[in-house]
C-alpha atoms as a PDB file:
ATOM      1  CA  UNK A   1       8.416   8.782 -19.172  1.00  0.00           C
ATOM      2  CA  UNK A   2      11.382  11.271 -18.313  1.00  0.00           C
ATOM      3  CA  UNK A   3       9.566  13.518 -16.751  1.00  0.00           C
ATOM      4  CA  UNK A   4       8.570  10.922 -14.312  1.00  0.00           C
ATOM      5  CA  UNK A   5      11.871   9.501 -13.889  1.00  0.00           C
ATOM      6  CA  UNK A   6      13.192  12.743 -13.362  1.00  0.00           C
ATOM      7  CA  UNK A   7      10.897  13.442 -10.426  1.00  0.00           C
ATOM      8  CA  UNK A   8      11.688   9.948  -9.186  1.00  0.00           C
ATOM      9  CA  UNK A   9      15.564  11.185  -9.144  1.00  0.00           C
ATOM     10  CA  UNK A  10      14.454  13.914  -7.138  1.00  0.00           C
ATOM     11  CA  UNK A  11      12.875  11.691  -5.130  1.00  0.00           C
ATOM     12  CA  UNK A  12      15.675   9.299  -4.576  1.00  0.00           C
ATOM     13  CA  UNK A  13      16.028   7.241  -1.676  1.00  0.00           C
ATOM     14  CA  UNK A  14      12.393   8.054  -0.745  1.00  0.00           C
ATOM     15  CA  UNK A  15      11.327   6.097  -3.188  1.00  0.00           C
ATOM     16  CA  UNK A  16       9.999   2.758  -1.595  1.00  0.00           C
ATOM     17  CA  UNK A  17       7.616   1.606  -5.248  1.00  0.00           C
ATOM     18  CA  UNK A  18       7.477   3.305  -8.149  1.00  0.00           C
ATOM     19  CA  UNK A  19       3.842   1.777  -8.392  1.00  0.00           C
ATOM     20  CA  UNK A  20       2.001   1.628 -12.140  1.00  0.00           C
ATOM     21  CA  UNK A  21      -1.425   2.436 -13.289  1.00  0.00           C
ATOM     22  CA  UNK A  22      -4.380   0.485 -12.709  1.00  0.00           C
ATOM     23  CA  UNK A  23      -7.826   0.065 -14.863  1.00  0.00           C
ATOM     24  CA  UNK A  24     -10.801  -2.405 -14.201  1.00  0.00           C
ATOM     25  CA  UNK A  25     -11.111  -2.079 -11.066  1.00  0.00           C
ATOM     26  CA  UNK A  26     -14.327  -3.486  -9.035  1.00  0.00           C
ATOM     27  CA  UNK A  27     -15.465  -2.269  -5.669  1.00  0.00           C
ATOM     28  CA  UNK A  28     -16.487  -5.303  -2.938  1.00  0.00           C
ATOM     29  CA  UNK A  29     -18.576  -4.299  -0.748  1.00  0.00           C
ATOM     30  CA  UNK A  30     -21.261  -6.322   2.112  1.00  0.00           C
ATOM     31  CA  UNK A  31     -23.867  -5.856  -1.013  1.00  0.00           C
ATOM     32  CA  UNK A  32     -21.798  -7.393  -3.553  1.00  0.00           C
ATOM     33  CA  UNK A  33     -19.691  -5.983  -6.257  1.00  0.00           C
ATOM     34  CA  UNK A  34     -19.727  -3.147  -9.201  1.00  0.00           C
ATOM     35  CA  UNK A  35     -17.470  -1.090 -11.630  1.00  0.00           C
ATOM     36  CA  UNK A  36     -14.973   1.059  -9.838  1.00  0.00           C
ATOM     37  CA  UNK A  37     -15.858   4.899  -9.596  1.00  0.00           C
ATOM     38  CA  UNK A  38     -12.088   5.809 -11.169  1.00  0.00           C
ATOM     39  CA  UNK A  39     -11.263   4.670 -14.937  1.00  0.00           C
ATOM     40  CA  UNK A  40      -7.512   4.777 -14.226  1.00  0.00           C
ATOM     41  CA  UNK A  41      -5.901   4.978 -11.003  1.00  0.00           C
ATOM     42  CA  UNK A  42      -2.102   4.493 -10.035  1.00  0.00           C
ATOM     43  CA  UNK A  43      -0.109   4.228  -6.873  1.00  0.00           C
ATOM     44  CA  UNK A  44       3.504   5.275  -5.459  1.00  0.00           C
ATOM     45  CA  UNK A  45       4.888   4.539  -2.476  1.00  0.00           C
ATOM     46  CA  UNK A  46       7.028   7.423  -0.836  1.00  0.00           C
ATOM     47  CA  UNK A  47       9.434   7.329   2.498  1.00  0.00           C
ATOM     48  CA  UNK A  48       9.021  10.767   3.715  1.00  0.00           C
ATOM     49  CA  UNK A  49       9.905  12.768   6.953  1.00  0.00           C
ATOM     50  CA  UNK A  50       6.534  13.553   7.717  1.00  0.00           C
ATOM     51  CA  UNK A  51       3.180  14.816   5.947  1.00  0.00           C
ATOM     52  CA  UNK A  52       4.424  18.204   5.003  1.00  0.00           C
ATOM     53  CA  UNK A  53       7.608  16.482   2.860  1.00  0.00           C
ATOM     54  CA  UNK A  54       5.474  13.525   1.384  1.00  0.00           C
ATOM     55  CA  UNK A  55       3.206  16.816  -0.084  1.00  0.00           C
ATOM     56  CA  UNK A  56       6.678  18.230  -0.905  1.00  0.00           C
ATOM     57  CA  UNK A  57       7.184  15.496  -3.383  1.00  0.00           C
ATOM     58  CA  UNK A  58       3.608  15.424  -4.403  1.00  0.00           C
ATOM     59  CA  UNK A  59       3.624  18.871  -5.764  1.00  0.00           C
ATOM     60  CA  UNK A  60       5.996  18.249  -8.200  1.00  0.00           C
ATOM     61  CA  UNK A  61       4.066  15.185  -9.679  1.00  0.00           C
ATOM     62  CA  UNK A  62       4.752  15.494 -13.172  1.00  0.00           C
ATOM     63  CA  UNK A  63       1.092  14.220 -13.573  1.00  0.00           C
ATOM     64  CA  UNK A  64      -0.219  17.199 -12.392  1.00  0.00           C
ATOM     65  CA  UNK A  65       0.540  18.695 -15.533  1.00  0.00           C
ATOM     66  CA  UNK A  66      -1.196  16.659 -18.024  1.00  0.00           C
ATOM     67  CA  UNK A  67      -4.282  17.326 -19.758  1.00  0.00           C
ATOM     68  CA  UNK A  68      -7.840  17.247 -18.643  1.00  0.00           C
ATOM     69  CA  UNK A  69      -7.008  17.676 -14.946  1.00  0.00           C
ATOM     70  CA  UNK A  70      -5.246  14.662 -12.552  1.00  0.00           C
ATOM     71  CA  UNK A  71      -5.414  15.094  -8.802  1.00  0.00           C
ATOM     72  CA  UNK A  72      -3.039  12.788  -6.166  1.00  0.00           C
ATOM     73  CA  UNK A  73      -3.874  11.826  -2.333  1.00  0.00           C
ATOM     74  CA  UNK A  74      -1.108  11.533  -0.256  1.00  0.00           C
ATOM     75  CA  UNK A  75      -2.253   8.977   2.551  1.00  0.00           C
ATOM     76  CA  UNK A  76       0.244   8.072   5.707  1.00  0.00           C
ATOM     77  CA  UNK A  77       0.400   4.640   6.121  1.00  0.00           C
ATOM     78  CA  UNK A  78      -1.134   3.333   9.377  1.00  0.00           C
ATOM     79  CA  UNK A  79       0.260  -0.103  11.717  1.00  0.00           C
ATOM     80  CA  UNK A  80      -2.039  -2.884  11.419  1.00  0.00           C
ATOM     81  CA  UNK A  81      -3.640  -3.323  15.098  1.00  0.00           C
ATOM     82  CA  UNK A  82      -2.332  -6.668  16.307  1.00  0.00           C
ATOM     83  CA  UNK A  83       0.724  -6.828  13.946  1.00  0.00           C
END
């Protein structure tokens, strides 16, 4: 865990969620349901200037390091139409 708290003090204020990991998931979909594509996934929410500084902070994902391979997304978050 201190490499990941150390990235989150690099992070600092951006920080909105530290998130967690998730496992079990299910896809919904019109058809019905069914095991999730992903094993593990996790989140973190970022604040971030714009797209090029939230893949700033990305880079330096300490779980980019571990073994067998991990990949992130960085998404921008979107307003809700009508909110």
């Amino acid at each position: 865990m201190g490499q990941w708290m150390a990235w989150a003090g690099r992070v600092g204020e951006g920080m909105v969620d530290f998130g967690t990991p998730l496992a079990g998931g299910v896809q919904v979909t019109p058809d019905g349901t069914r095991p999730s594509a992903s094993e593990v996934v996790g989140y973190t929410l970022l604040e971030a200037e714009d797209m090029d500084a939230a893949l700033a902070l990305a880079e330096s994902h300490p779980h980019l390091t571990m073994p067998g391979g991990c990949t992130i997304e960085v998404h921008e978050a979107q307003p809700t139409p009508g909110m």
